[in-house]
PDB file of N, CA and C in Angstrom:
ATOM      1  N   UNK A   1      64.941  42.305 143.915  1.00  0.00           N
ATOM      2  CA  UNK A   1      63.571  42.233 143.513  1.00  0.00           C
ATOM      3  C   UNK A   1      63.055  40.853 143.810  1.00  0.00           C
ATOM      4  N   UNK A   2      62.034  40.542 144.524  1.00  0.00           N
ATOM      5  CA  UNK A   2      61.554  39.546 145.096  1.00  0.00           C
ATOM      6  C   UNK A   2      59.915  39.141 143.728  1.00  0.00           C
ATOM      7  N   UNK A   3      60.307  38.167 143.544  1.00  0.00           N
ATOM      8  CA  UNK A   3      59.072  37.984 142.264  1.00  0.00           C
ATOM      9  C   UNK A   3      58.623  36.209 142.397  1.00  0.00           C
ATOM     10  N   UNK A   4      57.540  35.767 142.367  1.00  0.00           N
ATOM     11  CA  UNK A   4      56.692  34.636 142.441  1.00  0.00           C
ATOM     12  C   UNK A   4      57.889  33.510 141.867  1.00  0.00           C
ATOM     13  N   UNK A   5      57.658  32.212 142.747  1.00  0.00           N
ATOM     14  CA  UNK A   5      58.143  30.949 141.546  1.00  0.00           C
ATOM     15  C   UNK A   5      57.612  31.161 140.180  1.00  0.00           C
ATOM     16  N   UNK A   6      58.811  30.969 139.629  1.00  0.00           N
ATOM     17  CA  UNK A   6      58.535  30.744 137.808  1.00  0.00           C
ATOM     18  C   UNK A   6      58.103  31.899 137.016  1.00  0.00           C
ATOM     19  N   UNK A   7      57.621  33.328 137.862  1.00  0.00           N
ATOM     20  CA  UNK A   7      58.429  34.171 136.698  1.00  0.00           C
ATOM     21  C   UNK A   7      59.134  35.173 136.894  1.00  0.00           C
ATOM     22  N   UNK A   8      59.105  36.102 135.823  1.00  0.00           N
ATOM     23  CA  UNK A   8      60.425  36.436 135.424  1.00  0.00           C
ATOM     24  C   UNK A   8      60.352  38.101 135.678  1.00  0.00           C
ATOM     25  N   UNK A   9      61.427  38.990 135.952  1.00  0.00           N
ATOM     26  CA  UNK A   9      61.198  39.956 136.503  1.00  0.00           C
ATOM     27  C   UNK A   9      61.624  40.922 135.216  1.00  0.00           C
ATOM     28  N   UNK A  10      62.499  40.038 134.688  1.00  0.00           N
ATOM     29  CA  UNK A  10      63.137  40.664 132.592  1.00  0.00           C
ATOM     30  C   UNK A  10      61.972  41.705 131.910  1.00  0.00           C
ATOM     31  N   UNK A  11      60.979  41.195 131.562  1.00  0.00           N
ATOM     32  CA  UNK A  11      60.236  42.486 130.930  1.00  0.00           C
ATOM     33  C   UNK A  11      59.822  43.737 131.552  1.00  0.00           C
ATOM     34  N   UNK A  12      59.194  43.660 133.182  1.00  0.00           N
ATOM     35  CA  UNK A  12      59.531  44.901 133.740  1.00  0.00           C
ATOM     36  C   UNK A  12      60.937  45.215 133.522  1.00  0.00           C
ATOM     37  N   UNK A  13      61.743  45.034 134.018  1.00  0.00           N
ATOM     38  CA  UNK A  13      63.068  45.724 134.097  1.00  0.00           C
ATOM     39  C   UNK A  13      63.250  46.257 132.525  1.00  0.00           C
ATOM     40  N   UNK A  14      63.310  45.640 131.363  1.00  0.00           N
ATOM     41  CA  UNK A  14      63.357  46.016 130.081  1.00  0.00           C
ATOM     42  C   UNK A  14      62.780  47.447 129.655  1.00  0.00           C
ATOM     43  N   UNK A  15      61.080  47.832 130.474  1.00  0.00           N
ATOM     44  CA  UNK A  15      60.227  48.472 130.310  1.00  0.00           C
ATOM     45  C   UNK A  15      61.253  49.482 131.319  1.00  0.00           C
ATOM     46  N   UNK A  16      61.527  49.354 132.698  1.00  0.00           N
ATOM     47  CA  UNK A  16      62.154  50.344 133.344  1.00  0.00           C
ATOM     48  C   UNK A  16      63.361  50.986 132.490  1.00  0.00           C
ATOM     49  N   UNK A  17      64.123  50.139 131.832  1.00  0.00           N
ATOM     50  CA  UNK A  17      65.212  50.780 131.101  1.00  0.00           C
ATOM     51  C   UNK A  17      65.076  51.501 129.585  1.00  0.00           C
ATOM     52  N   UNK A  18      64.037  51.139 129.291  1.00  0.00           N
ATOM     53  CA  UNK A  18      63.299  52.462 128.203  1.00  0.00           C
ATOM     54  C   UNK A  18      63.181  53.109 128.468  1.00  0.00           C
ATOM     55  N   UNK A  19      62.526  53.438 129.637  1.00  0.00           N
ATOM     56  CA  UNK A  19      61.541  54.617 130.236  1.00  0.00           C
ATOM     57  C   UNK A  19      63.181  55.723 130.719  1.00  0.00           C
ATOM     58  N   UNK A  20      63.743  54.802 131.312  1.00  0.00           N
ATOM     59  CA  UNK A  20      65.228  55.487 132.095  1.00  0.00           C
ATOM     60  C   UNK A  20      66.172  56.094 130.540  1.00  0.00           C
ATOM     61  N   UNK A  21      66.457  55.395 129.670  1.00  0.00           N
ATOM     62  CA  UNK A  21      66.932  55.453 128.172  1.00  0.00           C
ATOM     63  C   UNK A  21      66.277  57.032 127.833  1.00  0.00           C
ATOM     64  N   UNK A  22      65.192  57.049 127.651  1.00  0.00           N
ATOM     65  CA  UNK A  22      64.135  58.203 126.704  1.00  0.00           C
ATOM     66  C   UNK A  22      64.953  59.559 127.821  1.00  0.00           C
ATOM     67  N   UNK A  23      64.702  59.070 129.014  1.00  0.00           N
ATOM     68  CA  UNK A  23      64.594  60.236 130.357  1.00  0.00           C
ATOM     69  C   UNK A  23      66.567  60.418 130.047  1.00  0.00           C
ATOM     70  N   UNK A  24      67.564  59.748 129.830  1.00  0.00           N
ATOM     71  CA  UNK A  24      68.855  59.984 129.639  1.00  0.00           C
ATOM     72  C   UNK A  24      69.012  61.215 128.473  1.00  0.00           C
ATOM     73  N   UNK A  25      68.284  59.957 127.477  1.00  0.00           N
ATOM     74  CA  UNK A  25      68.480  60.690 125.780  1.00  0.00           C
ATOM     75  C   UNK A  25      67.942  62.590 126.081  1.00  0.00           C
ATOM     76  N   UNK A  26      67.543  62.571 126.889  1.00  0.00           N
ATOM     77  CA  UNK A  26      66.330  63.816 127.060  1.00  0.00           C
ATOM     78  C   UNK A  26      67.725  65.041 127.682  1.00  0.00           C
ATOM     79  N   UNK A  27      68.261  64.206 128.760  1.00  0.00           N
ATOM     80  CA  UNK A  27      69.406  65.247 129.891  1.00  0.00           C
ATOM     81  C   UNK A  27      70.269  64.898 129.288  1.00  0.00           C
ATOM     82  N   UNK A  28      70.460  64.271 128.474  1.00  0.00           N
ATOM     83  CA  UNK A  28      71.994  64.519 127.374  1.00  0.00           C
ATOM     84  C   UNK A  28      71.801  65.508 126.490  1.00  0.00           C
ATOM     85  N   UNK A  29      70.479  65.698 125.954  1.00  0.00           N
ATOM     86  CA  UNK A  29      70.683  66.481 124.585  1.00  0.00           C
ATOM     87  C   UNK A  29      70.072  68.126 125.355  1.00  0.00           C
ATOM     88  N   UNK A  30      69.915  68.565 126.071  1.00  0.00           N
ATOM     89  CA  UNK A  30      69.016  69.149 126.543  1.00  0.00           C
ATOM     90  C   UNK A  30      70.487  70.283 127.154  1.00  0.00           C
ATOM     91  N   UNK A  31      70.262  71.306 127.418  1.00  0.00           N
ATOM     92  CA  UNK A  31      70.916  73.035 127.702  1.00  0.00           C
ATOM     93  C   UNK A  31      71.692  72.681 129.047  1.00  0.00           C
ATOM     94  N   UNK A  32      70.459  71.640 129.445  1.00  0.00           N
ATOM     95  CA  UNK A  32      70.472  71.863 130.961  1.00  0.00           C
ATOM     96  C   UNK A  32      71.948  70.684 131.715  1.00  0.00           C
ATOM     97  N   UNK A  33      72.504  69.963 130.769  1.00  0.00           N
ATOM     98  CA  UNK A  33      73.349  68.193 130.563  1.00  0.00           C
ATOM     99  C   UNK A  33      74.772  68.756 131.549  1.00  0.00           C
ATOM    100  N   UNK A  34      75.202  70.054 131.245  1.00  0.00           N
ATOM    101  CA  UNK A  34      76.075  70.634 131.355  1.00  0.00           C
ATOM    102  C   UNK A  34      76.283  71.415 133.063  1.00  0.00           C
ATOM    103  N   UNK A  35      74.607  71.785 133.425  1.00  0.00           N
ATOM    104  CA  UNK A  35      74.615  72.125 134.732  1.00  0.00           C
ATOM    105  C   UNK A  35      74.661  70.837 136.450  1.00  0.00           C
ATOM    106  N   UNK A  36      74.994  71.002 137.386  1.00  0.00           N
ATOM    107  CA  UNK A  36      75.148  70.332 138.601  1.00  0.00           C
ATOM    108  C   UNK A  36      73.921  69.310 138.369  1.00  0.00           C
ATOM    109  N   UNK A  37      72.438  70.122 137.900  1.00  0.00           N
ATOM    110  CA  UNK A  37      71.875  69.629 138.476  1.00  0.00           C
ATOM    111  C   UNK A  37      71.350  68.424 137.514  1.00  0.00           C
ATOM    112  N   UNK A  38      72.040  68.368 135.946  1.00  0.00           N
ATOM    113  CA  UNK A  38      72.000  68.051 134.937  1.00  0.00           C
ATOM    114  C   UNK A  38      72.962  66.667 134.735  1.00  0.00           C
ATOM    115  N   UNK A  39      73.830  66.969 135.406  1.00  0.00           N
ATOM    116  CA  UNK A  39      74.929  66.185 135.746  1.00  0.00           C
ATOM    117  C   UNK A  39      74.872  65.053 136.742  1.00  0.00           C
ATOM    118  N   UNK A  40      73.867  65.775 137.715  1.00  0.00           N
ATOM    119  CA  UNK A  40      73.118  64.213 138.998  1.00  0.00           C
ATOM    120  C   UNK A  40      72.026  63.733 138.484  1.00  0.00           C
ATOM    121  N   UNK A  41      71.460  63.907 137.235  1.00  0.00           N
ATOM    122  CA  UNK A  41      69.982  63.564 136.878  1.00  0.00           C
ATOM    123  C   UNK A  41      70.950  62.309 135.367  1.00  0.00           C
ATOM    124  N   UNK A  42      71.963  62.639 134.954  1.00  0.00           N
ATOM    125  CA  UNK A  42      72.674  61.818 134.209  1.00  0.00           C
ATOM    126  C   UNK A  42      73.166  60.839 134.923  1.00  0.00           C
ATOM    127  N   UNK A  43      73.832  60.980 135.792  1.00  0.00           N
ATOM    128  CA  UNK A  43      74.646  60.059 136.563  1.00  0.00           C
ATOM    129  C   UNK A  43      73.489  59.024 137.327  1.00  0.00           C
ATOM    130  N   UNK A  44      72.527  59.572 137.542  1.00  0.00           N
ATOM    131  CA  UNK A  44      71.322  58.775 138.252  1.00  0.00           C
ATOM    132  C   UNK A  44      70.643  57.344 137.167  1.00  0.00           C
ATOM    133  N   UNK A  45      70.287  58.506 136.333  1.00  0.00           N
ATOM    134  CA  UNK A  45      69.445  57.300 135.399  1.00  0.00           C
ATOM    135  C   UNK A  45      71.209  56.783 134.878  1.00  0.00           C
ATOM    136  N   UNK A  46      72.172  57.258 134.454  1.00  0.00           N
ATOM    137  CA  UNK A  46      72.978  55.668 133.792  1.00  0.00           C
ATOM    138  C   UNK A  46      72.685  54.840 135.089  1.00  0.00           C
ATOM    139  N   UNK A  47      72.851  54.909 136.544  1.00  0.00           N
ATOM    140  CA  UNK A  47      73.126  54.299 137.575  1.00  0.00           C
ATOM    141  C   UNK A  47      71.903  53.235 137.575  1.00  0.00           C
ATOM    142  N   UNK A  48      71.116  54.000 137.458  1.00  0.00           N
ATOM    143  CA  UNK A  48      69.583  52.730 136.970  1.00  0.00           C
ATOM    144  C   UNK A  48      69.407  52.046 136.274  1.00  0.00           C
ATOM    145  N   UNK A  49      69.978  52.346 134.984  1.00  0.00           N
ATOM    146  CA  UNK A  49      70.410  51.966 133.563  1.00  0.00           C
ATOM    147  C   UNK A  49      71.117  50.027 134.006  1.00  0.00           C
ATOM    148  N   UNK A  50      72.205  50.747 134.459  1.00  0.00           N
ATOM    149  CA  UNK A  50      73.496  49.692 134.942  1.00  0.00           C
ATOM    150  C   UNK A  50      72.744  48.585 135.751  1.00  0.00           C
ATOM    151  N   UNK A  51      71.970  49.248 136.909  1.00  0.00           N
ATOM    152  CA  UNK A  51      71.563  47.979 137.959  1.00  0.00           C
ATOM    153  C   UNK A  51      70.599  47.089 137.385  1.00  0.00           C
ATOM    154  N   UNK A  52      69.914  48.040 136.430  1.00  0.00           N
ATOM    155  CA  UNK A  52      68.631  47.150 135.761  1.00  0.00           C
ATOM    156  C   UNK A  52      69.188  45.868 134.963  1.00  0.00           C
ATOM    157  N   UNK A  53      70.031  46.365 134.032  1.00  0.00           N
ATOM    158  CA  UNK A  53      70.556  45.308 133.586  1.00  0.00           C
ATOM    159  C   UNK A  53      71.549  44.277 133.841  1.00  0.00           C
ATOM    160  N   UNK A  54      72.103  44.640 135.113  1.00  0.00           N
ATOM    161  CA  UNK A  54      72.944  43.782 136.079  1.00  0.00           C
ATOM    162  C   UNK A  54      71.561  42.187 136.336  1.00  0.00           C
ATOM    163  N   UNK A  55      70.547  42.919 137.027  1.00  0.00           N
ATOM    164  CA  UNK A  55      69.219  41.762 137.293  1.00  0.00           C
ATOM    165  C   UNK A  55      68.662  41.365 136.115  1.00  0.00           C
ATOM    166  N   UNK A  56      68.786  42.128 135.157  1.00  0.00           N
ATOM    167  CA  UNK A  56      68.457  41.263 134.082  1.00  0.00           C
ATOM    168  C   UNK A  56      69.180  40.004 133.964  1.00  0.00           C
ATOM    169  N   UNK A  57      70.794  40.550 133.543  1.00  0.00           N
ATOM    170  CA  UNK A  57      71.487  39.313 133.864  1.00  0.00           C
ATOM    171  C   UNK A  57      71.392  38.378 134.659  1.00  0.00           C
ATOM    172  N   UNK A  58      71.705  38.741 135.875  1.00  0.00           N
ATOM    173  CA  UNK A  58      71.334  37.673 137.280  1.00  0.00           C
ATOM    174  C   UNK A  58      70.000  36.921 136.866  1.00  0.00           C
ATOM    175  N   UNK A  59      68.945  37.356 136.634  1.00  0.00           N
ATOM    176  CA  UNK A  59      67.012  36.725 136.419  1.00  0.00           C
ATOM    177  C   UNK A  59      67.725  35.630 135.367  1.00  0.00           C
ATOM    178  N   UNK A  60      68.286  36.201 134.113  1.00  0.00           N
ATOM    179  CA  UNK A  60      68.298  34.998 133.374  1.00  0.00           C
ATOM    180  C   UNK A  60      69.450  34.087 133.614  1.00  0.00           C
ATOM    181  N   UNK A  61      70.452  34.094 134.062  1.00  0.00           N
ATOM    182  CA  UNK A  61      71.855  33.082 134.617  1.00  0.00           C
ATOM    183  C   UNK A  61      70.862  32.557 135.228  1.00  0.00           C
ATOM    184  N   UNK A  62      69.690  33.012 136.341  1.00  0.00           N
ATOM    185  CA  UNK A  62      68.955  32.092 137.206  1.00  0.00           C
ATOM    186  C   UNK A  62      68.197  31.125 136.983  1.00  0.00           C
ATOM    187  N   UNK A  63      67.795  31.558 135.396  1.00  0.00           N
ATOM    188  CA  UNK A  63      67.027  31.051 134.538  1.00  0.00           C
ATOM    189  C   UNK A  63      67.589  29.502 134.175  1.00  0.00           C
ATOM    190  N   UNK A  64      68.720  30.378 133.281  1.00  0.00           N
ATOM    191  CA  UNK A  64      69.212  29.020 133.093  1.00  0.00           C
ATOM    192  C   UNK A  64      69.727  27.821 133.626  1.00  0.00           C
ATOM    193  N   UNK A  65      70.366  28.511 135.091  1.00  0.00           N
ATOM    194  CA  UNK A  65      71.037  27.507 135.607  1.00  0.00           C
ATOM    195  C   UNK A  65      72.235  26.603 135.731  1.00  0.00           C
ATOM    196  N   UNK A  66      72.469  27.074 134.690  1.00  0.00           N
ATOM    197  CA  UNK A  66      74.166  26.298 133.911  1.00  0.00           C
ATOM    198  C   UNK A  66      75.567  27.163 133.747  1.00  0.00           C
ATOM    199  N   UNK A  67      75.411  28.345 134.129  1.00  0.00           N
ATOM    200  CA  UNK A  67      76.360  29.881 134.136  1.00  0.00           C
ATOM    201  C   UNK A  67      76.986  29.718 135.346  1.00  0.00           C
ATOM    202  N   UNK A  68      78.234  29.452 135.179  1.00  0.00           N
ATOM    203  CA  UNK A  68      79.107  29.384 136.698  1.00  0.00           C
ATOM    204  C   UNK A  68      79.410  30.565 136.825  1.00  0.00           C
ATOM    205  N   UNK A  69      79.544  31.551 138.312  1.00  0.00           N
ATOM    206  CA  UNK A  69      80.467  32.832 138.355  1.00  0.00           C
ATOM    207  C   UNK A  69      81.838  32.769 137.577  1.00  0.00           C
ATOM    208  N   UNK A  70      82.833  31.680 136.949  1.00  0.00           N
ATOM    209  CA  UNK A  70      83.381  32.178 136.405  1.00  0.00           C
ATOM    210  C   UNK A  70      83.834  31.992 135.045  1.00  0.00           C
ATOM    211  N   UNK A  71      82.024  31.654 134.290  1.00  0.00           N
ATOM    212  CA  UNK A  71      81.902  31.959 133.087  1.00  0.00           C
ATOM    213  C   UNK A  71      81.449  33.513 132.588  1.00  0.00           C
ATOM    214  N   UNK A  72      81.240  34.209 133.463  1.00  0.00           N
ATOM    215  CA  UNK A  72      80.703  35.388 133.464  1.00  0.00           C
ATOM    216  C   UNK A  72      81.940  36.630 132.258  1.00  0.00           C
ATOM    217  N   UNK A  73      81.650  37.015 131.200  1.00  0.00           N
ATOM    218  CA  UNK A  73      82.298  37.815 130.989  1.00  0.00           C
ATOM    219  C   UNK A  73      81.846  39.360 130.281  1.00  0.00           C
ATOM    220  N   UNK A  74      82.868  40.285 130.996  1.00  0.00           N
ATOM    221  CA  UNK A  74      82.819  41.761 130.970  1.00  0.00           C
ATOM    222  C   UNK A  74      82.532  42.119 129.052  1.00  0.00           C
ATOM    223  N   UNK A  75      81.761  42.488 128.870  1.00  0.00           N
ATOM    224  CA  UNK A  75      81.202  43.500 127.759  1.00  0.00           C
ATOM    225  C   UNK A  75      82.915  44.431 127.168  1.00  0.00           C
ATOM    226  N   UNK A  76      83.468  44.972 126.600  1.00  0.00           N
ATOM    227  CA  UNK A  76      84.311  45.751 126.238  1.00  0.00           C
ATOM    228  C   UNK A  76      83.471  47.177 125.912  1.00  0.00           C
ATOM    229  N   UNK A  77      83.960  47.784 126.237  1.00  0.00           N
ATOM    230  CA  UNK A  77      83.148  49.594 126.417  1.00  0.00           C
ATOM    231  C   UNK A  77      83.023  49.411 125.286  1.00  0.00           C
ATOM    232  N   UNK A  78      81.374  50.340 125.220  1.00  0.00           N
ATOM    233  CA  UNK A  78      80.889  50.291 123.968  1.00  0.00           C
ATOM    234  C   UNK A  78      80.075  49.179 123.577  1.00  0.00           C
ATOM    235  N   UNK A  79      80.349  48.091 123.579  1.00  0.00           N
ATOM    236  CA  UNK A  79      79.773  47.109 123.328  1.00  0.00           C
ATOM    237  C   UNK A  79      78.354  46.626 123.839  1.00  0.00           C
ATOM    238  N   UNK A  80      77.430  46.354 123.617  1.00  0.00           N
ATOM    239  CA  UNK A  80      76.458  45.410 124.193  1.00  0.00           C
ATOM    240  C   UNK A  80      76.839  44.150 124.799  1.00  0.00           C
ATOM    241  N   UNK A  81      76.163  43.694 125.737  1.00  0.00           N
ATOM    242  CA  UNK A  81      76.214  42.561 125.778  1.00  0.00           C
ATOM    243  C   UNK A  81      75.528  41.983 125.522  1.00  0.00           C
ATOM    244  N   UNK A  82      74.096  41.987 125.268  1.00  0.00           N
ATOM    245  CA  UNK A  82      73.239  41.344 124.381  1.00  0.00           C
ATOM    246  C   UNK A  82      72.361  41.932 123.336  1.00  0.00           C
ATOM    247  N   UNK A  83      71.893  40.830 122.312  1.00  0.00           N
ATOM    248  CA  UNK A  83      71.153  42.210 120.950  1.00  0.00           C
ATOM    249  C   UNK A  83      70.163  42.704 121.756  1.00  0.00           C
ATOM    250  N   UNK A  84      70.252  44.014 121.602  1.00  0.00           N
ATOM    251  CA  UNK A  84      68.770  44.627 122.151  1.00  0.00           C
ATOM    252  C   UNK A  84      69.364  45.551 123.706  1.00  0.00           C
ATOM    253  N   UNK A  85      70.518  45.449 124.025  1.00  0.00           N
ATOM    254  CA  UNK A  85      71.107  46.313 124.937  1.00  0.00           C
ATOM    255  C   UNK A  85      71.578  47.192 124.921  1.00  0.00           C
ATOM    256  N   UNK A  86      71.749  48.343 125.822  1.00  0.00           N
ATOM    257  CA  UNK A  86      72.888  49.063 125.361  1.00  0.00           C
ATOM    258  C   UNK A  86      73.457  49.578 126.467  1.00  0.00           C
ATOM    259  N   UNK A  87      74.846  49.458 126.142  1.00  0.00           N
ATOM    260  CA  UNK A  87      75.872  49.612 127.901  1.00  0.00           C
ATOM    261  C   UNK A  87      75.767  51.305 127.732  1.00  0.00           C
ATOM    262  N   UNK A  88      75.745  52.207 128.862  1.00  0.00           N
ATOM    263  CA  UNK A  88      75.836  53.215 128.841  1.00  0.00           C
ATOM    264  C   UNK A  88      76.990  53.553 129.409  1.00  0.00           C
ATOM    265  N   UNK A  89      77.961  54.769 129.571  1.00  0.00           N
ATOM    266  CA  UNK A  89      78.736  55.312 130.022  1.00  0.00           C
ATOM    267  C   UNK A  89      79.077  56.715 129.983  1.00  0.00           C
ATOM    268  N   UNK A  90      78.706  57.440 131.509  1.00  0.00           N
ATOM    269  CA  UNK A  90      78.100  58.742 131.941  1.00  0.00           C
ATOM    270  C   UNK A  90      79.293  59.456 132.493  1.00  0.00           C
TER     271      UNK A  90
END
């Protein structure tokens, strides 16, 4: 995602991963979770889910500036990695 000096691409992406969240919560609970076509419409939005918040990450490490690649650490399933996240697994 290509975005202006100085800001920030975090609240779209935040807004994309609600919108993707509601549309999950919907083909999880729904008759349909269980069929092919139910099953690529899950696997899609977690897949959106994941990248969104991959650039979230990346936007703000960029932000800050001070995050070496190998301060970077993995979430434990289940877990968030930050308040207000939520890791999915499809």
């Amino acid at each position: 995602m290509v975005t202006a000096v100085g800001s920030s691409p975090v609240p779209s992406l935040q807004g994309q991963i609600r919108q993707d969240q509601v549309q999950l919560n919907d083909w999880t609970t729904c008759v349909s979770a269980k069929t092919p076509k139910g099953q690529a419409a899950i696997q899609k939005l977690s897949g959106e889910i994941s990248a969104a918040t991959e650039q979230i990450a990346r936007a703000l490490q960029n932000q800050s500036g001070t995050a070496s690649p190998s301060a970077k650490a993995t979430p434990a399933p289940g877990r968030a990695s930050r308040p207000g996240s939520l890791d999915v697994w499809a």
